[in-house]
PDB file of N, CA and C in Angstrom:
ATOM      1  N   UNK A   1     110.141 100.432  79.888  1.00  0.00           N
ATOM      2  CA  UNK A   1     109.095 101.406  79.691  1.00  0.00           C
ATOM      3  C   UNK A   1     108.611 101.295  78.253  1.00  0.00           C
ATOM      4  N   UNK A   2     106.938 101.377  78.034  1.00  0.00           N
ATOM      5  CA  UNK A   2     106.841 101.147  76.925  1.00  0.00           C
ATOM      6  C   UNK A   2     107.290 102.469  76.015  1.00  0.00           C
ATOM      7  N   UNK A   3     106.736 102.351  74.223  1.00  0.00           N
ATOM      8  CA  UNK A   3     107.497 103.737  73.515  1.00  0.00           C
ATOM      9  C   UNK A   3     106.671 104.755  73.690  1.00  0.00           C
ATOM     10  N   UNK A   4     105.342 104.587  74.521  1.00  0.00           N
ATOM     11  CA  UNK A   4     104.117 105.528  74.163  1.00  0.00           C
ATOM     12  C   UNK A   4     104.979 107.128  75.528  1.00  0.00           C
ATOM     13  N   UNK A   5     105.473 105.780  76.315  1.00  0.00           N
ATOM     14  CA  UNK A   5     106.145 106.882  77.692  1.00  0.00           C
ATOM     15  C   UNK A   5     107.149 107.232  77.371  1.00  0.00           C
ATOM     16  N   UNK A   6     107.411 108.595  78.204  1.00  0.00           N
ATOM     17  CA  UNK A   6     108.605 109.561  77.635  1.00  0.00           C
ATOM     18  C   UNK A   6     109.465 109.129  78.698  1.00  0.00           C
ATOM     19  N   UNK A   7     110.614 109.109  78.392  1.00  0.00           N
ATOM     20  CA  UNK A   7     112.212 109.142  79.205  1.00  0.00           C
ATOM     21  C   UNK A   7     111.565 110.301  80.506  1.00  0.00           C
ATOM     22  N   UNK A   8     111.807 109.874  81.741  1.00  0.00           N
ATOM     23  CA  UNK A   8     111.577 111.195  82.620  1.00  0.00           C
ATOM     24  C   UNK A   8     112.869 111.058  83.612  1.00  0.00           C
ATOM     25  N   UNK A   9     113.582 112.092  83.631  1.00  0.00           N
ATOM     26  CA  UNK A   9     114.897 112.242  84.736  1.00  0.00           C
ATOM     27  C   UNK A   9     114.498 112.789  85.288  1.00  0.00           C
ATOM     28  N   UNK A  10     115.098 112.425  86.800  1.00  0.00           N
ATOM     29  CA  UNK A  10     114.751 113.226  88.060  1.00  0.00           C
ATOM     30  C   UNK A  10     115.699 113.676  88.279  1.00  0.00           C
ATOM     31  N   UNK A  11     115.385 114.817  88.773  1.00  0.00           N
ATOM     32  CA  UNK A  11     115.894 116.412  89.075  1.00  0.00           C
ATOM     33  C   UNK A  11     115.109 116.912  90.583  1.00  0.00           C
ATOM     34  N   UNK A  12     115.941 117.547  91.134  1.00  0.00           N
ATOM     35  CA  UNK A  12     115.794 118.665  92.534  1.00  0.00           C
ATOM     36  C   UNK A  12     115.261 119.811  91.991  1.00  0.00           C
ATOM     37  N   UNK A  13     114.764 120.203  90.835  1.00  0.00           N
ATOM     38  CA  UNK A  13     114.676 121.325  90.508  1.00  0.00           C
ATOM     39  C   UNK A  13     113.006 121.153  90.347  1.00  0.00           C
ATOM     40  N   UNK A  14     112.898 122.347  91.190  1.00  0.00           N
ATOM     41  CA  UNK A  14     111.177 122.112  90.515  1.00  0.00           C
ATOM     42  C   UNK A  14     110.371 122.306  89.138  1.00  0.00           C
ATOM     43  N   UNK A  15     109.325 121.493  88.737  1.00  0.00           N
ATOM     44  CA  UNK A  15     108.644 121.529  87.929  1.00  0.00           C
ATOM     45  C   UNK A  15     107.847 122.638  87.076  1.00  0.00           C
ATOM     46  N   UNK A  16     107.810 123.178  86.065  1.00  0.00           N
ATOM     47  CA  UNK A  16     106.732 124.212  85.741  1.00  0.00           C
ATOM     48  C   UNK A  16     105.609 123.090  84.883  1.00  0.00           C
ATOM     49  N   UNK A  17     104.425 123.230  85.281  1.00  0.00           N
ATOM     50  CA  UNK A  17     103.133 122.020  84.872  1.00  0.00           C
ATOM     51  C   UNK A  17     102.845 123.198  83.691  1.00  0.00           C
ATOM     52  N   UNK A  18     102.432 122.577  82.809  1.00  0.00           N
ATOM     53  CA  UNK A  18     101.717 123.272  81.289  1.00  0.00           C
ATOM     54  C   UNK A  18      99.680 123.077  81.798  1.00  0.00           C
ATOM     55  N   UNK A  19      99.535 122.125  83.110  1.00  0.00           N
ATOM     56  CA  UNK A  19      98.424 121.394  83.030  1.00  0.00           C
ATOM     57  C   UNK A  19      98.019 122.544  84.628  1.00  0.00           C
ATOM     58  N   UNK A  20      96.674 122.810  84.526  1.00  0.00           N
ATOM     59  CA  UNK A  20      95.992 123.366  85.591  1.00  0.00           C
ATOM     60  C   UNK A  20      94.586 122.600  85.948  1.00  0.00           C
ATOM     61  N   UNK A  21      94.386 122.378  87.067  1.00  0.00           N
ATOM     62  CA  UNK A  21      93.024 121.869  87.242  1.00  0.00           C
ATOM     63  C   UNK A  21      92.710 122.708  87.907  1.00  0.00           C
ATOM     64  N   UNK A  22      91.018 123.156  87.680  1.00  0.00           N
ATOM     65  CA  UNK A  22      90.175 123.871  88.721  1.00  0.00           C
ATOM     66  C   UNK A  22      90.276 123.994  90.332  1.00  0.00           C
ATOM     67  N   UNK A  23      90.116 124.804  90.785  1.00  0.00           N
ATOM     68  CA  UNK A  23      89.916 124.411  92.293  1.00  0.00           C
ATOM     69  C   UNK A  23      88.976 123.305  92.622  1.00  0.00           C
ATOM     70  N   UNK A  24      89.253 122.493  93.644  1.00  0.00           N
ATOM     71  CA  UNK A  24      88.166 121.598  93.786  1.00  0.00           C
ATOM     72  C   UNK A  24      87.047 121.653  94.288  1.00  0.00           C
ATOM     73  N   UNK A  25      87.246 123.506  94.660  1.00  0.00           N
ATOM     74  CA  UNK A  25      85.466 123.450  95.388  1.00  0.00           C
ATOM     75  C   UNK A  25      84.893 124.104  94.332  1.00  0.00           C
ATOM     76  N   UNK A  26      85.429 124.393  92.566  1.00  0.00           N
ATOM     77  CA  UNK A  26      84.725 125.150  91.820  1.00  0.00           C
ATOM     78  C   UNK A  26      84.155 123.741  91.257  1.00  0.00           C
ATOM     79  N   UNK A  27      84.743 122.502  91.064  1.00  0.00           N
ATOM     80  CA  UNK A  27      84.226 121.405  90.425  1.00  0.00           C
ATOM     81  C   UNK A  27      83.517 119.848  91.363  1.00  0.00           C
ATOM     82  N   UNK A  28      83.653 120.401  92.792  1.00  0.00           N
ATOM     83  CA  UNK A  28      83.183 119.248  93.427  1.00  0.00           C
ATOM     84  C   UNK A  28      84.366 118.127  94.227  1.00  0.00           C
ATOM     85  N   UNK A  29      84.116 116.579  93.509  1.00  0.00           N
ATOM     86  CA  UNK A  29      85.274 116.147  93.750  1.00  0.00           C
ATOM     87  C   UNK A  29      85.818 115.650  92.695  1.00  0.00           C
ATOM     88  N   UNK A  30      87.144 114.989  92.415  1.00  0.00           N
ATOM     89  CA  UNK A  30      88.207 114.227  91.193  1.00  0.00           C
ATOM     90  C   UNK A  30      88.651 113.143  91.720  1.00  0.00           C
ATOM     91  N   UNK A  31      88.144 112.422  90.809  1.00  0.00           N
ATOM     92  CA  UNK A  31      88.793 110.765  90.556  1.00  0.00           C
ATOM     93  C   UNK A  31      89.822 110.997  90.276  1.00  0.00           C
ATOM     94  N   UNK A  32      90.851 110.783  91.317  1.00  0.00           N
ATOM     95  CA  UNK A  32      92.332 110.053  90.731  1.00  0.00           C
ATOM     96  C   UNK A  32      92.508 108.880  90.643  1.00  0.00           C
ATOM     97  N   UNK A  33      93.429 108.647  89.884  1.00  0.00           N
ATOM     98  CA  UNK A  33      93.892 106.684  89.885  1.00  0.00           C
ATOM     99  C   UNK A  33      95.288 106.595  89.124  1.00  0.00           C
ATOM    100  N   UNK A  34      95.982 106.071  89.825  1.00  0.00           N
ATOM    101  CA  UNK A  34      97.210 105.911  89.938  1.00  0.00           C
ATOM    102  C   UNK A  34      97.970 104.421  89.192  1.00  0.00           C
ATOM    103  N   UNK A  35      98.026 104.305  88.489  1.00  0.00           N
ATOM    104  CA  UNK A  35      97.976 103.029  87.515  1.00  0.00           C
ATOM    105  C   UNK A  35      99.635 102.341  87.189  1.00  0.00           C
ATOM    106  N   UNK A  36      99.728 101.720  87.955  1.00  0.00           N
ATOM    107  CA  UNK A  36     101.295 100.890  87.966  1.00  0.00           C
ATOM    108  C   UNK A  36     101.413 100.020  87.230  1.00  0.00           C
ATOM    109  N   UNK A  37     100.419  99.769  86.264  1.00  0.00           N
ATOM    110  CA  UNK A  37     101.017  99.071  85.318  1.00  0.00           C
ATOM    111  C   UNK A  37      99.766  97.690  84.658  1.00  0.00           C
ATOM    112  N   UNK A  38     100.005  97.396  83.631  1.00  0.00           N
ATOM    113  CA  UNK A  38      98.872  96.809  82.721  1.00  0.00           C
ATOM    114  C   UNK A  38      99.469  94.715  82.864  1.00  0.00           C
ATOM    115  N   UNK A  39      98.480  94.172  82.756  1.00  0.00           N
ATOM    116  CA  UNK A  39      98.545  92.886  82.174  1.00  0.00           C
ATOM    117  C   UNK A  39      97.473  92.304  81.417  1.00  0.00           C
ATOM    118  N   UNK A  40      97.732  91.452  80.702  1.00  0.00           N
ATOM    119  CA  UNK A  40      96.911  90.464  79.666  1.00  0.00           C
ATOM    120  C   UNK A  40      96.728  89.367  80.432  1.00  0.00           C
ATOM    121  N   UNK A  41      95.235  89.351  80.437  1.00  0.00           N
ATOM    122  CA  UNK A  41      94.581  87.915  81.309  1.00  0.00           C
ATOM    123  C   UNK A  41      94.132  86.987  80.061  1.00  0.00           C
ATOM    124  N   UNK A  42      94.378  85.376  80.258  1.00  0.00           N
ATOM    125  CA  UNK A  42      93.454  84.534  79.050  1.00  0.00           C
ATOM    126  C   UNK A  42      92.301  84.921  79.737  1.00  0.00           C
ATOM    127  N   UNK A  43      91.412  84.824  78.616  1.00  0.00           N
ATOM    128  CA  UNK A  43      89.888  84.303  78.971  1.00  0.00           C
ATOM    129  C   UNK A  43      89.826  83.180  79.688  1.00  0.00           C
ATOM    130  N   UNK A  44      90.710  82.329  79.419  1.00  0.00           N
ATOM    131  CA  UNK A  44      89.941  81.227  79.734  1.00  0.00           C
ATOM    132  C   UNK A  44      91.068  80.752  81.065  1.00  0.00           C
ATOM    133  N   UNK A  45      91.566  81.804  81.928  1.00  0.00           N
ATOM    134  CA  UNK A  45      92.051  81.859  82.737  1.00  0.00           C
ATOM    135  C   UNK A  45      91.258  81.637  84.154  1.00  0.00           C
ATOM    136  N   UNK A  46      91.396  80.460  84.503  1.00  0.00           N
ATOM    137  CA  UNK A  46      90.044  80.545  86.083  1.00  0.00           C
ATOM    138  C   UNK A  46      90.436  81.201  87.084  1.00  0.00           C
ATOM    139  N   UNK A  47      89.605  81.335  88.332  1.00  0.00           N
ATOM    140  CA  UNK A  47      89.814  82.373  89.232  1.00  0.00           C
ATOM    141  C   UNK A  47      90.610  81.655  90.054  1.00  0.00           C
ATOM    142  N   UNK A  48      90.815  80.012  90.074  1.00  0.00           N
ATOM    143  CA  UNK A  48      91.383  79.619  90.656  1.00  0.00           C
ATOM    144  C   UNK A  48      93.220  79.825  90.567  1.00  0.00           C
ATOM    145  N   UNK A  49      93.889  79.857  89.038  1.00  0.00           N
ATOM    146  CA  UNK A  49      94.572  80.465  88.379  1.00  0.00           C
ATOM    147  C   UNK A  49      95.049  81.703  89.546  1.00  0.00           C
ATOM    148  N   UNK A  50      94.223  82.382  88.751  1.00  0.00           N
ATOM    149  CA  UNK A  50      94.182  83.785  89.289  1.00  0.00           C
ATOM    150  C   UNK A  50      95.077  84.062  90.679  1.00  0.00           C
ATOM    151  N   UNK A  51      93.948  83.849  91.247  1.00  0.00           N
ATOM    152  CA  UNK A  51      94.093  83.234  92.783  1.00  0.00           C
ATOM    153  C   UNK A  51      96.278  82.736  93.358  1.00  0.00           C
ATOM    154  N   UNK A  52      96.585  81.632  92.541  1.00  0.00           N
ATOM    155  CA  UNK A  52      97.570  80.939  92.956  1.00  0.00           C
ATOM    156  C   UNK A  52      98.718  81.646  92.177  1.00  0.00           C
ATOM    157  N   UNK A  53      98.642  82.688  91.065  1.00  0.00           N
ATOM    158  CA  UNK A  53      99.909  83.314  90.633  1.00  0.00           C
ATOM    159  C   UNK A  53     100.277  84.314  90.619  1.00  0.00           C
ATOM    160  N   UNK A  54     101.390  85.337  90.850  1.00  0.00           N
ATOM    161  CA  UNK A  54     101.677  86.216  90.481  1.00  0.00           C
ATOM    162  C   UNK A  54     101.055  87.183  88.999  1.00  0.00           C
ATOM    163  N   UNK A  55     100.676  87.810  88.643  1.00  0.00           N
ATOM    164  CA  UNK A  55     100.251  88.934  87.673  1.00  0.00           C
ATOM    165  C   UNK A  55     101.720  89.598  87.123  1.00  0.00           C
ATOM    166  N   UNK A  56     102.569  89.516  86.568  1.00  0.00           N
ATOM    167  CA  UNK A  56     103.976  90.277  86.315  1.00  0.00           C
ATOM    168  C   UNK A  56     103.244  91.861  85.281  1.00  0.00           C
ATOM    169  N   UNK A  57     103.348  92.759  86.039  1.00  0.00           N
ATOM    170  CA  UNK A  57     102.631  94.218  84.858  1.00  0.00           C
ATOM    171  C   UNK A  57     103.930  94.368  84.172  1.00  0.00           C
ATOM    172  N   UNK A  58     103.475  95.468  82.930  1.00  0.00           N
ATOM    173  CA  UNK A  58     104.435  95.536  81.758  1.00  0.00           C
ATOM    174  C   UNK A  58     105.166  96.491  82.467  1.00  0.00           C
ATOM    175  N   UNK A  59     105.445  96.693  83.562  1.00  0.00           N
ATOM    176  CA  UNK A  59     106.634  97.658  84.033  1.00  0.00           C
ATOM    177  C   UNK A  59     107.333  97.179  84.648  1.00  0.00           C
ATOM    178  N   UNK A  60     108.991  98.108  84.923  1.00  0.00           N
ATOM    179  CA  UNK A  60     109.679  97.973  85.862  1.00  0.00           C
ATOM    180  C   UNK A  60     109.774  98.536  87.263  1.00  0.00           C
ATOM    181  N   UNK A  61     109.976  97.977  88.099  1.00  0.00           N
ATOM    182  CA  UNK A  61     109.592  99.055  89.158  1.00  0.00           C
ATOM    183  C   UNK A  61     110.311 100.165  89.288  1.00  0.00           C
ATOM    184  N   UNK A  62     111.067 100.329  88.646  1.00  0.00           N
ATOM    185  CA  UNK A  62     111.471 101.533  88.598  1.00  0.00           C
ATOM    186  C   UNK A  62     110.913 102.825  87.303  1.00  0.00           C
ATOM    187  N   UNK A  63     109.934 101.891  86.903  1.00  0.00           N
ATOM    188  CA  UNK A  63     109.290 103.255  85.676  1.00  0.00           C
ATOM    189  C   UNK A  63     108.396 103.919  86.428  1.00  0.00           C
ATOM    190  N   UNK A  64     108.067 105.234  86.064  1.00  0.00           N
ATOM    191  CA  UNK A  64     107.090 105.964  86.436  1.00  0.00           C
ATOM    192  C   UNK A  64     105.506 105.547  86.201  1.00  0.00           C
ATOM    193  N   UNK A  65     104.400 105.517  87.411  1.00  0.00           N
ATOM    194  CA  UNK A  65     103.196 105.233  87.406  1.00  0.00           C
ATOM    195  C   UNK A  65     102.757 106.710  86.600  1.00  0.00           C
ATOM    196  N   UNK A  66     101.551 105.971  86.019  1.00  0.00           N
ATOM    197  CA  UNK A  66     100.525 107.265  85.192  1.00  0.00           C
ATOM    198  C   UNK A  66      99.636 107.372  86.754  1.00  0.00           C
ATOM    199  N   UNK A  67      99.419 108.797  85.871  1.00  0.00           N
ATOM    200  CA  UNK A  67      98.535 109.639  87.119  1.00  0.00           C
ATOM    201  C   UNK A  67      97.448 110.183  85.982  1.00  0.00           C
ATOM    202  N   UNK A  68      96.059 109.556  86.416  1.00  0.00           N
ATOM    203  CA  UNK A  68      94.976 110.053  86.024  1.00  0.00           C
ATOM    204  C   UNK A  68      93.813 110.741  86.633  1.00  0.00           C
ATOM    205  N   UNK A  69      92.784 111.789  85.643  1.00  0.00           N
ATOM    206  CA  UNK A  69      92.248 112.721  86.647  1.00  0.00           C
ATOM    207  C   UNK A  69      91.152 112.042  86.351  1.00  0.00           C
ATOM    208  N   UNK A  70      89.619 112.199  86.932  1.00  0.00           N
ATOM    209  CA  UNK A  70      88.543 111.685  85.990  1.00  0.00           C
ATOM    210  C   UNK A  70      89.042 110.909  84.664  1.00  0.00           C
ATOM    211  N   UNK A  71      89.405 109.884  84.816  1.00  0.00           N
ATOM    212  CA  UNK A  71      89.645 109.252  83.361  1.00  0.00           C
ATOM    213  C   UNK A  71      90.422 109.984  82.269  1.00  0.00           C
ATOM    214  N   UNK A  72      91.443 110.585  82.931  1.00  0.00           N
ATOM    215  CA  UNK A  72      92.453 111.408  82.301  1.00  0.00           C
ATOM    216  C   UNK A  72      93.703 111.190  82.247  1.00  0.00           C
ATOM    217  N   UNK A  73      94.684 110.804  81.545  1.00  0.00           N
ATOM    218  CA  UNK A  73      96.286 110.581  81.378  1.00  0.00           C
ATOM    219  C   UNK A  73      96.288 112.299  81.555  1.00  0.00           C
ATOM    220  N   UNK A  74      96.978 112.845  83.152  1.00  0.00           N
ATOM    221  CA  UNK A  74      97.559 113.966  83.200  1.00  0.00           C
ATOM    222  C   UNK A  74      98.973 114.231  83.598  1.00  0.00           C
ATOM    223  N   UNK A  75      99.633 112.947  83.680  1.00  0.00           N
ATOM    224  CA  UNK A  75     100.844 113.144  83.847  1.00  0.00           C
ATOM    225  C   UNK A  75     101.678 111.698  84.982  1.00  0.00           C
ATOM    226  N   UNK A  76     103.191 111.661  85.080  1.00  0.00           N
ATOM    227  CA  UNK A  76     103.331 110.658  85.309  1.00  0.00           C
ATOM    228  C   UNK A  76     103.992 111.118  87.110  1.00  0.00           C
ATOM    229  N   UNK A  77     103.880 110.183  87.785  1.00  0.00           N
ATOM    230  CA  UNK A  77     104.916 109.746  88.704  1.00  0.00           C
ATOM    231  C   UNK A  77     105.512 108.591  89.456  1.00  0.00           C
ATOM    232  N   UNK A  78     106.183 108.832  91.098  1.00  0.00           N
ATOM    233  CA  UNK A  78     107.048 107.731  91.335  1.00  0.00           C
ATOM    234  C   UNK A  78     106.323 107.168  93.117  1.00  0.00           C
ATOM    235  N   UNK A  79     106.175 105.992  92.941  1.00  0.00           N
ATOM    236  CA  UNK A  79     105.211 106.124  94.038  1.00  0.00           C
ATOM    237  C   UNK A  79     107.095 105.522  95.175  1.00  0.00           C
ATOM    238  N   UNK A  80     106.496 106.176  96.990  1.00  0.00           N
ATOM    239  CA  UNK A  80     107.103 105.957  98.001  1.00  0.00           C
ATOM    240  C   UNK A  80     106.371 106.090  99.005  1.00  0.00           C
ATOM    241  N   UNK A  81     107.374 105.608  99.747  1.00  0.00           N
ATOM    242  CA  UNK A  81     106.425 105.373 101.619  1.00  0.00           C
ATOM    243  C   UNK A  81     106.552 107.050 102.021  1.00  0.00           C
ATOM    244  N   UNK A  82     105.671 107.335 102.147  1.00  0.00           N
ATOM    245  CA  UNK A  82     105.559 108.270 103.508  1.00  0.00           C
ATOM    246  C   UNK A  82     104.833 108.225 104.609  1.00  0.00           C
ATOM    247  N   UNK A  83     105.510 108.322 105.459  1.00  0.00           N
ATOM    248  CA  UNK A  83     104.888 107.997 107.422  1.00  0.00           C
ATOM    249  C   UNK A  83     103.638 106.608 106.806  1.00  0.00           C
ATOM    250  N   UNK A  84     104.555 105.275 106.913  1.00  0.00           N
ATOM    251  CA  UNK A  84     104.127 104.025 106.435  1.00  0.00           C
ATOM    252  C   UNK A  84     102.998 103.857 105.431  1.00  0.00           C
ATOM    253  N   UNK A  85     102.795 104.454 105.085  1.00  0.00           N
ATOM    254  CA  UNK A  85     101.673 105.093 103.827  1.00  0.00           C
ATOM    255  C   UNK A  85     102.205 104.820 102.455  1.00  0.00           C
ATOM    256  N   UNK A  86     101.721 104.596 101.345  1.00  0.00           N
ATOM    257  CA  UNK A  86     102.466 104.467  99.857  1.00  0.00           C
ATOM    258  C   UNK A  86     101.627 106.150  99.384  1.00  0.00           C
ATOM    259  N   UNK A  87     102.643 106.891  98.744  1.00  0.00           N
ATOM    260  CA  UNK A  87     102.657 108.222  98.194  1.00  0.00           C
ATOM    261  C   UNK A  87     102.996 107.957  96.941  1.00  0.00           C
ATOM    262  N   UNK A  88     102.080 109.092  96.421  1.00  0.00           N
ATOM    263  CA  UNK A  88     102.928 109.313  94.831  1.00  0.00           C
ATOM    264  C   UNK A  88     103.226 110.644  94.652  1.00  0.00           C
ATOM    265  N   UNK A  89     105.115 110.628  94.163  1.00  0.00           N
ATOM    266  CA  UNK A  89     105.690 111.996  93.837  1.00  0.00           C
ATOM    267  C   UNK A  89     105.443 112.467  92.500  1.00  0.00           C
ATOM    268  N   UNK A  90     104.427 113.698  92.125  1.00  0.00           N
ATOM    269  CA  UNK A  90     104.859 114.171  90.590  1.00  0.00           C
ATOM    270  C   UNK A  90     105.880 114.111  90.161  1.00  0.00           C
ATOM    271  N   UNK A  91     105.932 113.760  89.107  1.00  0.00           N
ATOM    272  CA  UNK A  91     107.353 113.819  88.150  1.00  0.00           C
ATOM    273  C   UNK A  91     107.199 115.195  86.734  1.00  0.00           C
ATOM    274  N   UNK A  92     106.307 114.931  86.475  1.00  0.00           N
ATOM    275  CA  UNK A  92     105.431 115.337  85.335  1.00  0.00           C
ATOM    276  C   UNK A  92     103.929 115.297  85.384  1.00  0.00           C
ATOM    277  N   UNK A  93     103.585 116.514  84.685  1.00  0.00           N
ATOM    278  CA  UNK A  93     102.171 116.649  84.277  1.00  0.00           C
ATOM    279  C   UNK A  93     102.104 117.123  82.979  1.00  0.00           C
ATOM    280  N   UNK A  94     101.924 116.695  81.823  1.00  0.00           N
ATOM    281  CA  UNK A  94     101.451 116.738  80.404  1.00  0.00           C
ATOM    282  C   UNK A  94     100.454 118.055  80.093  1.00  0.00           C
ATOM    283  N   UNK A  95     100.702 118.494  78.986  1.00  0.00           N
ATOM    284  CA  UNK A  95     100.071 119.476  78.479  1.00  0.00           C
ATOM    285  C   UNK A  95      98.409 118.724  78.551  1.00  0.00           C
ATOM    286  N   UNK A  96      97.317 119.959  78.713  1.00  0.00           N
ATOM    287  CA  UNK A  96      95.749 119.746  78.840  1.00  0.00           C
ATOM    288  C   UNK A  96      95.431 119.088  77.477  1.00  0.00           C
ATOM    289  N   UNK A  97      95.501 119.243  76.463  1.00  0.00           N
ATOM    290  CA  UNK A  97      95.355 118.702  75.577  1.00  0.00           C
ATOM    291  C   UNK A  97      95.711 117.206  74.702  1.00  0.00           C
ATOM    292  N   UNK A  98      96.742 116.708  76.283  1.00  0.00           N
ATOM    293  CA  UNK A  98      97.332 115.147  75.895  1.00  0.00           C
ATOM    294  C   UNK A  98      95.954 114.511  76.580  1.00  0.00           C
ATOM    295  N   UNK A  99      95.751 113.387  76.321  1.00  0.00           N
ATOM    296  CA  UNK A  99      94.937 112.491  76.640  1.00  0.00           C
ATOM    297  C   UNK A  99      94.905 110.583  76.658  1.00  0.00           C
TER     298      UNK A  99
END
């Protein structure tokens, strides 16, 4: 995990969020995006490249994915299958003022 992410232990105990979002029928709809992890492409990397290799992201699979709102770092979690589906469990949600 990189140093920017915080240590997060999981616990049975539920969460208190510092972070509130609007109802969604007071604001419309929200972009989420769920972000598992970053890589560095060369430029001068072809699509053919591309195409024939693996991408390795700077995580482990066992670190927590960021969870963003509209283009927002609001907090992190752990993605799993539910009813053959990939889910993501909150872990954390960051104070409104992190970004």
């Amino acid at each position: 995990m990189s140093s920017t992410q915080p240590e997060i232990a999981l616990t049975d105990e539920p969460f208190e969020s510092r972070w509130t979002l609007p109802a969604l029928d007071e604001v419309g709809t929200a972009r989420v995006r769920i972000v598992l992890g970053r890589v560095d492409i060369d430029p001068e990397t072809t699509d053919e490249q591309l195409a024939a290799s693996p991408l390795p992201l700077d995580r482990r699979l066992a670190d927590p994915v960021e969870i963003e709102v509209d283009g927002r770092l609001i907090g992190y979690g752990e993605v799993f299958v539910h009813e053959d589906k990939l889910a993501i469990r909150v872990l954390e949600l960051l104070a409104k003022d992190v970004s």
